[in-house]
Protein backbone atom coordinates (compact mmCIF):
# COMPACT_ATOMS: atom_id res chain seq x y z
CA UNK A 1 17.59 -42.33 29.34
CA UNK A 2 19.31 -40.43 27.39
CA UNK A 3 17.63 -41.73 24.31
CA UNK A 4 14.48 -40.55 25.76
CA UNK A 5 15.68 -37.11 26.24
CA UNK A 6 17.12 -37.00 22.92
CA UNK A 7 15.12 -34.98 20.05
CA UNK A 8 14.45 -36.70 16.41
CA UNK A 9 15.56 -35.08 13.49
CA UNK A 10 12.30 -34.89 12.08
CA UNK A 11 11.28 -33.43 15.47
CA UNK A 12 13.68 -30.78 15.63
CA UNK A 13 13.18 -29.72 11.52
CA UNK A 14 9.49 -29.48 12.21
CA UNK A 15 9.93 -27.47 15.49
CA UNK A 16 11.92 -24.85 13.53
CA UNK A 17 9.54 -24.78 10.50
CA UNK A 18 6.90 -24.05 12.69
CA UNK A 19 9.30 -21.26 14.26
CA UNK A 20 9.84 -19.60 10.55
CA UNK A 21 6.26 -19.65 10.07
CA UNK A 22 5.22 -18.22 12.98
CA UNK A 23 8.51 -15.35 12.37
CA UNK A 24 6.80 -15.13 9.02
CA UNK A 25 3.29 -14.54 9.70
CA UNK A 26 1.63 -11.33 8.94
CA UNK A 27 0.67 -10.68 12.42
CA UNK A 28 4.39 -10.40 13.35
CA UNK A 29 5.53 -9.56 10.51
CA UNK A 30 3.00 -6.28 10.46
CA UNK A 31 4.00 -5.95 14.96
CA UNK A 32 7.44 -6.02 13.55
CA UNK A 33 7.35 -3.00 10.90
CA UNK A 34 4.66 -1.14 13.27
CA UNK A 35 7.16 -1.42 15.93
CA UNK A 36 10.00 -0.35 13.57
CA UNK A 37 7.33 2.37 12.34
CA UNK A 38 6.62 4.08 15.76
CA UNK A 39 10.36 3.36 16.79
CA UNK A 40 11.59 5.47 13.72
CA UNK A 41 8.52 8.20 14.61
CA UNK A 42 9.69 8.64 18.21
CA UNK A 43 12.98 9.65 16.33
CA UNK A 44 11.41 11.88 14.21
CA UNK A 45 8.87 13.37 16.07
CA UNK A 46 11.42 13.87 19.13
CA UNK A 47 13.81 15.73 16.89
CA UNK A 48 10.87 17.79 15.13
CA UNK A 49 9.90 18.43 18.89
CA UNK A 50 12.91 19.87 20.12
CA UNK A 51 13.36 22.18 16.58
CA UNK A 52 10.27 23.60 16.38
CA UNK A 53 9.72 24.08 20.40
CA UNK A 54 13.25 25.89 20.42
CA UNK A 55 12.30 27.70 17.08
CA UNK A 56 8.97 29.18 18.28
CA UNK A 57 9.65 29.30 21.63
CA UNK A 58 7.40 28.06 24.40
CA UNK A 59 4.90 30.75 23.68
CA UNK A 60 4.35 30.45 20.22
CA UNK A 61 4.90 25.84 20.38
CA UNK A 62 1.83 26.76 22.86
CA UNK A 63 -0.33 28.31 20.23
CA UNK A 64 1.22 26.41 17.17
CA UNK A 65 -0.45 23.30 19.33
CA UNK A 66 -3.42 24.72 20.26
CA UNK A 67 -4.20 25.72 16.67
CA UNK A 68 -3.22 22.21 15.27
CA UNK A 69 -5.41 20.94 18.04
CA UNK A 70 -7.96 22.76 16.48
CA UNK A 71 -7.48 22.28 12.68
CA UNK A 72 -7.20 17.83 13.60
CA UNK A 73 -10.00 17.87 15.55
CA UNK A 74 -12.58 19.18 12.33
CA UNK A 75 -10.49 17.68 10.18
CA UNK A 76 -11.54 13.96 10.99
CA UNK A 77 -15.20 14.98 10.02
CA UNK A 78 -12.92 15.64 6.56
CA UNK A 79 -13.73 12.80 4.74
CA UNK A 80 -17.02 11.87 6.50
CA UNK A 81 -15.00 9.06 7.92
CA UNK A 82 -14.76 6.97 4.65
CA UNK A 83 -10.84 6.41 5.58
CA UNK A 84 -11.83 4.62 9.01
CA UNK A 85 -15.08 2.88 6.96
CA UNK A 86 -12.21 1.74 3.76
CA UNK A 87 -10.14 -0.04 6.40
CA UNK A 88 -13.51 -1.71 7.88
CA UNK A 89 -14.57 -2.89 4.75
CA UNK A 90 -10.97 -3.57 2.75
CA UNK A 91 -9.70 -5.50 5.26
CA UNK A 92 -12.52 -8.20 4.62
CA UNK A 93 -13.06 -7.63 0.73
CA UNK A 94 -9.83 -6.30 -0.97
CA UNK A 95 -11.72 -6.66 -4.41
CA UNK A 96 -13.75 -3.74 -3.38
CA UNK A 97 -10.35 -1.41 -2.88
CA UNK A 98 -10.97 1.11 -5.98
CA UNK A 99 -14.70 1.91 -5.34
CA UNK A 100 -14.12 2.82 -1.26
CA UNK A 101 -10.74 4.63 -2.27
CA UNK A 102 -12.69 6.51 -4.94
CA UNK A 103 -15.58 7.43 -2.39
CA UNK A 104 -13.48 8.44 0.01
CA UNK A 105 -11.67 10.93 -2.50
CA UNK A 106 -14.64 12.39 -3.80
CA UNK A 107 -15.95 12.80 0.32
CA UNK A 108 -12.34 14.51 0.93
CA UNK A 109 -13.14 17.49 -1.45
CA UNK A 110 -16.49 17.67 -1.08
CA UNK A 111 -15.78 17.99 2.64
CA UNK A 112 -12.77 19.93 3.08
CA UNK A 113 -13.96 23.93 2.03
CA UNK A 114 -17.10 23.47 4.74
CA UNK A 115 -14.61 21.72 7.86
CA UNK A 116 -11.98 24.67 7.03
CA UNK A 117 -14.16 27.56 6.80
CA UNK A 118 -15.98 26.02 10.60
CA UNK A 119 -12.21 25.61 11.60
CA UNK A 120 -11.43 29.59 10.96
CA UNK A 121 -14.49 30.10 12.98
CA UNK A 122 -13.59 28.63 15.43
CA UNK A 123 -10.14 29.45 15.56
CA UNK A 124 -11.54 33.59 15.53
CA UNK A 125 -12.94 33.22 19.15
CA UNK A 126 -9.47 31.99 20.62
CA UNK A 127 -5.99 32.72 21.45
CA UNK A 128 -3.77 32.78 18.10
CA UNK A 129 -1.06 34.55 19.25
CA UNK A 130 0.64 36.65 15.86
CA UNK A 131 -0.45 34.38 13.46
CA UNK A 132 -1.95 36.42 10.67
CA UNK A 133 -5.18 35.37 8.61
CA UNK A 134 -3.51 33.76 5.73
CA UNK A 135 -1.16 31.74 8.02
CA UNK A 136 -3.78 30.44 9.80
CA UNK A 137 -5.54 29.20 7.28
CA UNK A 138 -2.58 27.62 5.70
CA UNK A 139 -2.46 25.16 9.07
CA UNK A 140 -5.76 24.39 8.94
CA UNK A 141 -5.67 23.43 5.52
CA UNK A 142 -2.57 21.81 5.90
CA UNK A 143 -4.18 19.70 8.63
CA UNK A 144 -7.84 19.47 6.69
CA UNK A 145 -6.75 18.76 3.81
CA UNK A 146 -3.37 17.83 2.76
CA UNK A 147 -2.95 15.57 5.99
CA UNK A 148 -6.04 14.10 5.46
CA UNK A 149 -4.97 13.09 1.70
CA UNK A 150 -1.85 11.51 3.58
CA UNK A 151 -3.90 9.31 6.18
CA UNK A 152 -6.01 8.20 3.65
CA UNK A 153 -3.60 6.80 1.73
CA UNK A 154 -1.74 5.33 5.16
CA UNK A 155 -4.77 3.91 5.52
CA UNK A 156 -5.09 1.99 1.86
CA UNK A 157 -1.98 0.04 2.86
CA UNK A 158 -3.37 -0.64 6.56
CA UNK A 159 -5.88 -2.14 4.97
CA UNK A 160 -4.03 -4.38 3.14
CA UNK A 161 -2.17 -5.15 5.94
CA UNK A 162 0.80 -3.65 3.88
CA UNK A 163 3.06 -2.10 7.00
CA UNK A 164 5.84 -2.11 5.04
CA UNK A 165 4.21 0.95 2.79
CA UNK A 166 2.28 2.33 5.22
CA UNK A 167 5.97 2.51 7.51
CA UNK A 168 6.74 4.33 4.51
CA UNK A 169 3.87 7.49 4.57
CA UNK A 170 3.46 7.68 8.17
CA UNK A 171 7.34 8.16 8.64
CA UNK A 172 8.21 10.27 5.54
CA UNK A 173 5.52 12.66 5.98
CA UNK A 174 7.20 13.29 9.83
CA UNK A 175 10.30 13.51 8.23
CA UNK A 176 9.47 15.95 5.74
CA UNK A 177 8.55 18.46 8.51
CA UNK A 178 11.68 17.95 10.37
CA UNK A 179 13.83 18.55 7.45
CA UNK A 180 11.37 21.34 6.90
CA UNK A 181 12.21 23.17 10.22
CA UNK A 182 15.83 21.89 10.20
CA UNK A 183 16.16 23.64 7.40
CA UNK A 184 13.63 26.69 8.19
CA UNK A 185 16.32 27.37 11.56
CA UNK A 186 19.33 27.49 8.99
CA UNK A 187 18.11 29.75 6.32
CA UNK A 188 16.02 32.12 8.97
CA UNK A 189 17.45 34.69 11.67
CA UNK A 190 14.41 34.83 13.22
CA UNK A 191 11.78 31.95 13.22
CA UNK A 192 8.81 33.17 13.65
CA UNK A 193 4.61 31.41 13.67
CA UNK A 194 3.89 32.88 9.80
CA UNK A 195 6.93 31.92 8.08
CA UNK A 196 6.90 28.65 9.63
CA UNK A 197 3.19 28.31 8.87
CA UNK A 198 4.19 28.81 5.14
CA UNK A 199 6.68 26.13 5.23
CA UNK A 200 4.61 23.28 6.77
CA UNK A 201 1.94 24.36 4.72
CA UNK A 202 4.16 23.18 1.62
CA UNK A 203 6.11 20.02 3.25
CA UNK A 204 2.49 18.77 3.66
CA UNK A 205 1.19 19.58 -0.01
CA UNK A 206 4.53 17.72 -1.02
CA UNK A 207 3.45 14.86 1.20
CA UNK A 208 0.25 14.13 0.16
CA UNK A 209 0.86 13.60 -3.46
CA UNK A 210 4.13 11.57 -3.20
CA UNK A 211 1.54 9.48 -0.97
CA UNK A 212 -1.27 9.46 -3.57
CA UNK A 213 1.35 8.34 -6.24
CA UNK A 214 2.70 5.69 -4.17
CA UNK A 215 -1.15 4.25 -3.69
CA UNK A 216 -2.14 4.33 -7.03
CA UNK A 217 1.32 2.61 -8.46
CA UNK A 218 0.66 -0.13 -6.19
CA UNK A 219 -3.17 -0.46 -6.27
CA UNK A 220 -4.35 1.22 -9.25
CA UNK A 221 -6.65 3.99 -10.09
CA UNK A 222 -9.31 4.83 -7.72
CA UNK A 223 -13.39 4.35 -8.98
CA UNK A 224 -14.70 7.49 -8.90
CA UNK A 225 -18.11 6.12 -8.00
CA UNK A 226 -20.89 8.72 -6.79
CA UNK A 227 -23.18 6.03 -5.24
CA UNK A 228 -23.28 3.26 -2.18
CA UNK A 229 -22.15 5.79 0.31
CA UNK A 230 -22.51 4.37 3.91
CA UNK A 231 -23.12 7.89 4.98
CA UNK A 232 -24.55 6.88 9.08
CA UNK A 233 -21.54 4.13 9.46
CA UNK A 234 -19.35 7.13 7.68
CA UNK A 235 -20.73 9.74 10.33
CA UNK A 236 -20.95 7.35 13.21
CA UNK A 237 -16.81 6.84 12.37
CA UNK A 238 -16.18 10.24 11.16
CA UNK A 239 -17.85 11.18 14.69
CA UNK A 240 -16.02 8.88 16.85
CA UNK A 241 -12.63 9.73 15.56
CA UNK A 242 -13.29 13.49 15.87
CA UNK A 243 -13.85 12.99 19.24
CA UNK A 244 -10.45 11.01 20.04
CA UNK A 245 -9.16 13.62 18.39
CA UNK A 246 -10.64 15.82 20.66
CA UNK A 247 -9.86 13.80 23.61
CA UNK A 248 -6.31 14.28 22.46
CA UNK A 249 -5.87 17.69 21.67
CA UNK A 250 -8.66 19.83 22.98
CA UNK A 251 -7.54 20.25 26.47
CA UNK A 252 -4.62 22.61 24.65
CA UNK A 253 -6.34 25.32 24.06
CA UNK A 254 -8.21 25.08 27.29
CA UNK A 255 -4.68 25.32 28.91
CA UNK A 256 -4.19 28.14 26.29
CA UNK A 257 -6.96 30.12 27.59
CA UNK A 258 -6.58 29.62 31.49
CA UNK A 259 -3.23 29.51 31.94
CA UNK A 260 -1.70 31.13 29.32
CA UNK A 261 0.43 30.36 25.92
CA UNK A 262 3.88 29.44 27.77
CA UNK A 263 2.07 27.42 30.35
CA UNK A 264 0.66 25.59 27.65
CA UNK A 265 3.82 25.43 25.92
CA UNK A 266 4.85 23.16 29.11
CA UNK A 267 1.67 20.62 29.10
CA UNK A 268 2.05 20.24 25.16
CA UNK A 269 5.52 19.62 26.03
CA UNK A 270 4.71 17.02 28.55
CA UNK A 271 2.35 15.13 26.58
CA UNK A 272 4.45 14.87 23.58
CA UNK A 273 6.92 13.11 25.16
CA UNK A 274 4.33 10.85 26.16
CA UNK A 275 2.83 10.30 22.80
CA UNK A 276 6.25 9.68 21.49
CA UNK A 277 6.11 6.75 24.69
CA UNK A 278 3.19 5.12 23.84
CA UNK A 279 4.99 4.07 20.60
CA UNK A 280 5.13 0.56 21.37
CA UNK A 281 1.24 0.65 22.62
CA UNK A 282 0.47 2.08 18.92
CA UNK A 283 2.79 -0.49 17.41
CA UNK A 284 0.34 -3.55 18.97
CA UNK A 285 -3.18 -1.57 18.05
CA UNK A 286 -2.05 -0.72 14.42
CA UNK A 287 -1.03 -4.76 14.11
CA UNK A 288 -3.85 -5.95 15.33
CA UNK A 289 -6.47 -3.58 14.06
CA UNK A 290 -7.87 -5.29 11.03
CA UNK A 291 -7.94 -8.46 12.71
CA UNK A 292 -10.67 -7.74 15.15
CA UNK A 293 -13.03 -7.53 12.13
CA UNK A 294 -12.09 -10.82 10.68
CA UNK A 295 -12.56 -12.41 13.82
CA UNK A 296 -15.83 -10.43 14.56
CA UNK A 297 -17.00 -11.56 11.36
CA UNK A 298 -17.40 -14.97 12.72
CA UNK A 299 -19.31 -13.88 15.29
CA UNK A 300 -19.48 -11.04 18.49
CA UNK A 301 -17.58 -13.79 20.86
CA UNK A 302 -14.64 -14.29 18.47
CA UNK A 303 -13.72 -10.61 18.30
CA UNK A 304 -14.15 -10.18 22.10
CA UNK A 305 -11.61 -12.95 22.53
CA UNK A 306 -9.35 -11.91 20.47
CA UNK A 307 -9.39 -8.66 22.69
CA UNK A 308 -9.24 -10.33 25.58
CA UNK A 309 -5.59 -12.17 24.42
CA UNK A 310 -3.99 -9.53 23.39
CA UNK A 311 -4.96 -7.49 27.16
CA UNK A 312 -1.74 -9.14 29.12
CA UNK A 313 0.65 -8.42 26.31
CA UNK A 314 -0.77 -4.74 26.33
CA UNK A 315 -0.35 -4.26 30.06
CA UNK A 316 2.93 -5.61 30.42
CA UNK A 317 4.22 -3.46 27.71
CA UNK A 318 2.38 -0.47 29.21
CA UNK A 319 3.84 -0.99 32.35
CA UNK A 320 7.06 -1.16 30.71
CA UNK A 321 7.34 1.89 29.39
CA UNK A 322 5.81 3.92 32.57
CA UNK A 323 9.16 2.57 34.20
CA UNK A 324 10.97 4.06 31.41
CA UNK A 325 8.97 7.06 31.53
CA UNK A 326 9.93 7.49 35.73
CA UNK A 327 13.51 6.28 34.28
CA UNK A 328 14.34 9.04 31.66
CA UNK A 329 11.92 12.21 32.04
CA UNK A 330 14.77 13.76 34.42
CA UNK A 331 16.79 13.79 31.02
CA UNK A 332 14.30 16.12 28.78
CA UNK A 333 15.47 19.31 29.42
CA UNK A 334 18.86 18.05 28.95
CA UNK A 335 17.84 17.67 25.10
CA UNK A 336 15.37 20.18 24.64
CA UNK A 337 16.31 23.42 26.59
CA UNK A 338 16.34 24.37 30.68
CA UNK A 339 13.02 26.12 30.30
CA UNK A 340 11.18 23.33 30.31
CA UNK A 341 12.17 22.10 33.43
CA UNK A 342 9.18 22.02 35.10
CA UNK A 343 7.66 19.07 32.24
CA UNK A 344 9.48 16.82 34.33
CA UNK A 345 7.10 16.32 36.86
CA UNK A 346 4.34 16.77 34.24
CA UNK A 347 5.99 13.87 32.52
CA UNK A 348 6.45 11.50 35.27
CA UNK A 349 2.59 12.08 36.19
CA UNK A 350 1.27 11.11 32.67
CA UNK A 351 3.73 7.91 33.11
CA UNK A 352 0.39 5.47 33.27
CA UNK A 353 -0.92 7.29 30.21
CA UNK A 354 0.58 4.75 27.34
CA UNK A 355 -1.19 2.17 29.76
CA UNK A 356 -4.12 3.21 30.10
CA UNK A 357 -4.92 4.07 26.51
CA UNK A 358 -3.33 0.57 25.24
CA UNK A 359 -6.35 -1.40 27.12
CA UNK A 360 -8.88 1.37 26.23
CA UNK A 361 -7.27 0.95 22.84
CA UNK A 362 -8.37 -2.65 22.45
CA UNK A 363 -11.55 -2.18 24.39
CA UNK A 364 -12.49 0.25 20.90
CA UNK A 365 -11.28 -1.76 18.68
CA UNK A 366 -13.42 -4.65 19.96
CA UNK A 367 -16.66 -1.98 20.07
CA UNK A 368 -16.15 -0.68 16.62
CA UNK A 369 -16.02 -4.64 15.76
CA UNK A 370 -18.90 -6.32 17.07
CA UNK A 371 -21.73 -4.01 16.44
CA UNK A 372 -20.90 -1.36 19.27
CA UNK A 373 -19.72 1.42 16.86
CA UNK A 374 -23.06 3.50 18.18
CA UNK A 375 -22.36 3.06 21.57
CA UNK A 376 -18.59 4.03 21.25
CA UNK A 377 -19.64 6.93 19.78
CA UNK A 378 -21.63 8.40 22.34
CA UNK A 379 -19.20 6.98 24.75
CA UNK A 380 -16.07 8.88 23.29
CA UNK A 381 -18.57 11.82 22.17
CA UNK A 382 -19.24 12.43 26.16
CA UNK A 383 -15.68 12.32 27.00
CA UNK A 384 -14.89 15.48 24.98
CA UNK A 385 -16.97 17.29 27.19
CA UNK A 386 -16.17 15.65 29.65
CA UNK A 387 -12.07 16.30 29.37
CA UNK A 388 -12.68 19.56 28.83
CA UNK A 389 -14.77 20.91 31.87
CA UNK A 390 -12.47 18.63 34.23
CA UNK A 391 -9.35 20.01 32.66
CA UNK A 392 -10.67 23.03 33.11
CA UNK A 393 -10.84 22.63 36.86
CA UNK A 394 -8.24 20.99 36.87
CA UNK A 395 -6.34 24.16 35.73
CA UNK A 396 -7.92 26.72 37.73
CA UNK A 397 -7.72 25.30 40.50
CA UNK A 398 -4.52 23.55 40.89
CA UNK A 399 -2.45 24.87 37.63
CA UNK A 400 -0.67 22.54 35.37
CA UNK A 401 -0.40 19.67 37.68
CA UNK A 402 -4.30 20.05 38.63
CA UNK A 403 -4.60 19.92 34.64
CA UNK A 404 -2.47 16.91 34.23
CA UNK A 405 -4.31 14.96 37.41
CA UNK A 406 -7.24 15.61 35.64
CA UNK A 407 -6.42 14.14 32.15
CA UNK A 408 -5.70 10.84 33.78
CA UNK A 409 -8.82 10.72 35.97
CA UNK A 410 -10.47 11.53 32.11
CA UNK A 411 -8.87 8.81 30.63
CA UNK A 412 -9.24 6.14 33.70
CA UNK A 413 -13.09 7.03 33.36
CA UNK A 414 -13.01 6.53 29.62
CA UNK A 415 -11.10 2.93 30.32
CA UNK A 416 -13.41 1.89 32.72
CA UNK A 417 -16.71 3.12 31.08
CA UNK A 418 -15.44 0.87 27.99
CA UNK A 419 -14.46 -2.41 29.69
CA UNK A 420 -18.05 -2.48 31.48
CA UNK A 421 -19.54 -1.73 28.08
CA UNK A 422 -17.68 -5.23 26.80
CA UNK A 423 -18.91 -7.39 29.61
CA UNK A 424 -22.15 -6.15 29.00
CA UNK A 425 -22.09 -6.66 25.25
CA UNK A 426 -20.49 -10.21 26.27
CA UNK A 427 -23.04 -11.28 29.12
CA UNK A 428 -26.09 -10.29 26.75
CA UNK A 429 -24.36 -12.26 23.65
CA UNK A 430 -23.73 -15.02 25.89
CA UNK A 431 -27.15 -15.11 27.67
CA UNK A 432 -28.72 -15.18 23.84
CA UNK A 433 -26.56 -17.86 22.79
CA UNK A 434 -27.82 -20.11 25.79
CA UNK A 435 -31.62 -18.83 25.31
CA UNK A 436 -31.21 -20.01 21.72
């Protein structure tokens, strides 16, 4: 019996070398840096959050965020989405790496002057606190053009499914800008929105060309090419990512203008903690990214599956952290000052947030894979308005928690809208397939 029960050798050698191949696939290896990535980030981010909120005071974090808002929100049409359209395309036919990283260059500067001048416009009509003129346009070019160089190049590794690299843009450029406050707090009485404009403005000049460097060392020169543009997939991308951008950040300055720059202060607050949650969430969706369009490329079904299997890992780890969320959110004012007491039960509100924009996550990354990109557009494009007229209720009628309410119903109806879209897109594929 005991024979029977016993394992062979050759058994047990072959179970672990299919254990160090699994450890040492790409998919885990990439889940594993991504998770190290976002892990490292929440650092970062959660130490740049408590600087520059205690710097600039709730009032001026408030319009700091609801000018950024502004700035990242135009800046994604930087570019006319060639970053989004190199990791599409790269991620099937690497050969093809200088010519899209060369287009995209040449769409970055030809781009930039006409998305920062609409940005300044823009900015005009609202709230901006003390800023001056010339700090104000050092954020938004910091955020239109510098930052943009900086994703671009995150994105060049991404598409080579080089996390390692890409672990090393996405967390030095968030480092930069907490050593550049750290050190802004010790060499400055008095911290105020312009002289820390001028100093971000230059940690993200800094950042962008160590990243440019790193790209061409490791890939070569771009092509400056000034053909073969894909300028309606471009737009359609350029579109849809301006409008999760929007999704993200525009309901700041509606807080801004309602309930006022400290109020705002709070929600920003409240949903950077959050962000800094949904680091493990991020860590699964960067992984598995590129993969839906090497799946998709064999066919609409295959990338929908591949959605579909990744769904229970997303939801358990979703729910995971909304228990840490209820868990630790009495322990933020602790870290970053009594005055924003009242995040906490902003915090603990948004706990389902990570959650819900893991599976609505997936759900766009299996649209923008099988031939949806169109309809995601005009999906996410509808949401803007969308979160910003219920936000806006939201937050004159029932202040900050009305406001917060309101950006989970807005992102429930965004998750749901998307998921019907799939079985849709599945039942007509499907239906097809069995006509044919």
């Amino acid at each position: 019996m005991s024979g029977k029960l016993s394992m062979e050798p050759g058994q047990f050698g072959n179970m672990l070398k299919r254990l160090r191949d699994r450890a040492n696939s790409p998919l885990v290896r990439n889940t594993f840096y991504y998770g190290l990535n976002f892990g490292l980030q929440i650092l970062t981010q959660f130490g740049y959050f408590v600087l520059i909120s205690r710097a600039l005071g709730i009032g001026g974090y408030g319009i700091f965020a609801s000018v950024s808002a502004v700035a990242l929100t135009v800046s994604v049409f930087v570019g006319w989405g060639s970053d989004h359209l190199l990791i599409q395309r790269v991620a099937i036919y690497k050969d093809q790496f200088a010519a899209y990283f060369g287009r995209a260059l040449t769409l970055v500067f030809a781009t930039m002057i006409p998305a920062v001048l609409f940005a300044m416009t823009v900015l005009y009509f609202l709230n901006t606190g003390d800023l001056n003129l010339l700090a104000l346009a050092g954020i938004v070019i910091a955020e239109c053009g510098f930052r943009k160089i900086t994703f671009l190049c995150s994105a060049a590794y991404m598409a080579h499914d080089r996390a390692g690299k890409q672990f090393v843009i996405d967390n030095g450029s968030m480092l930069l800008r907490l050593v550049a406050i750290a050190t802004l707090t010790l060499v400055a009485q008095d911290v105020t929105l312009n002289t820390w404009a001028a100093w971000y403005v230059c940690a993200s000049a800094f950042t962008s060309t160590v990243s440019v460097v790193m790209v061409v060392r490791d890939f070569g020169l771009p092509r400056l090419v000034f053909s073969g543009f894909e300028f309606k997939q471009g737009f359609l991308l350029g579109l849809e990512f301006a409008s999760i951008s929007g999704l993200k950040d525009l309901d700041k300055p509606v807080i801004v203008q309602t309930l006022g720059a400290d109020q705002a202060g709070l929600y920003t607050a409240a949903f950077r903690i959050i962000d800094a949650a949904t680091a493990p969430v991020r860590a699964v969706l960067f992984a598995t990214y590129t993969r839906y369009f090497r799946h998709a490329h064999e066919g609409v079904e295959h990338g929908i599956a591949f959605g579909m299997r990744i769904i229970p890992f997303i939801s358990a780890l979703g729910l995971a952290v909304a228990v840490a969320v209820l868990i630790g959110a009495g322990y933020v004012p602790l870290i970053i000052g009594k005055e924003y007491e009242p995040s906490v039960d902003l915090i603990r509100t948004l706990a389902l947030y990570p959650l819900f924009l893991g599976a609505a996550g997936i759900g766009a990354d299996i649209m923008r894979s099988v031939g949806m990109q169109g309809i995601r557009v005009v999906l996410v494009l509808i949401s803007n308005f969308v979160v910003i007229g219920i936000v806006w209720v939201g937050s004159t009628t029932g202040g900050l928690e009305g406001a917060v309410i309101a950006r989970m119903v807005t992102q429930l109806l965004i998750l749901t809208a998307t998921w019907t879209l799939i079985g849709r897109k599945k039942k007509s594929h499907t239906g097809e397939g069995e006509d044919g």
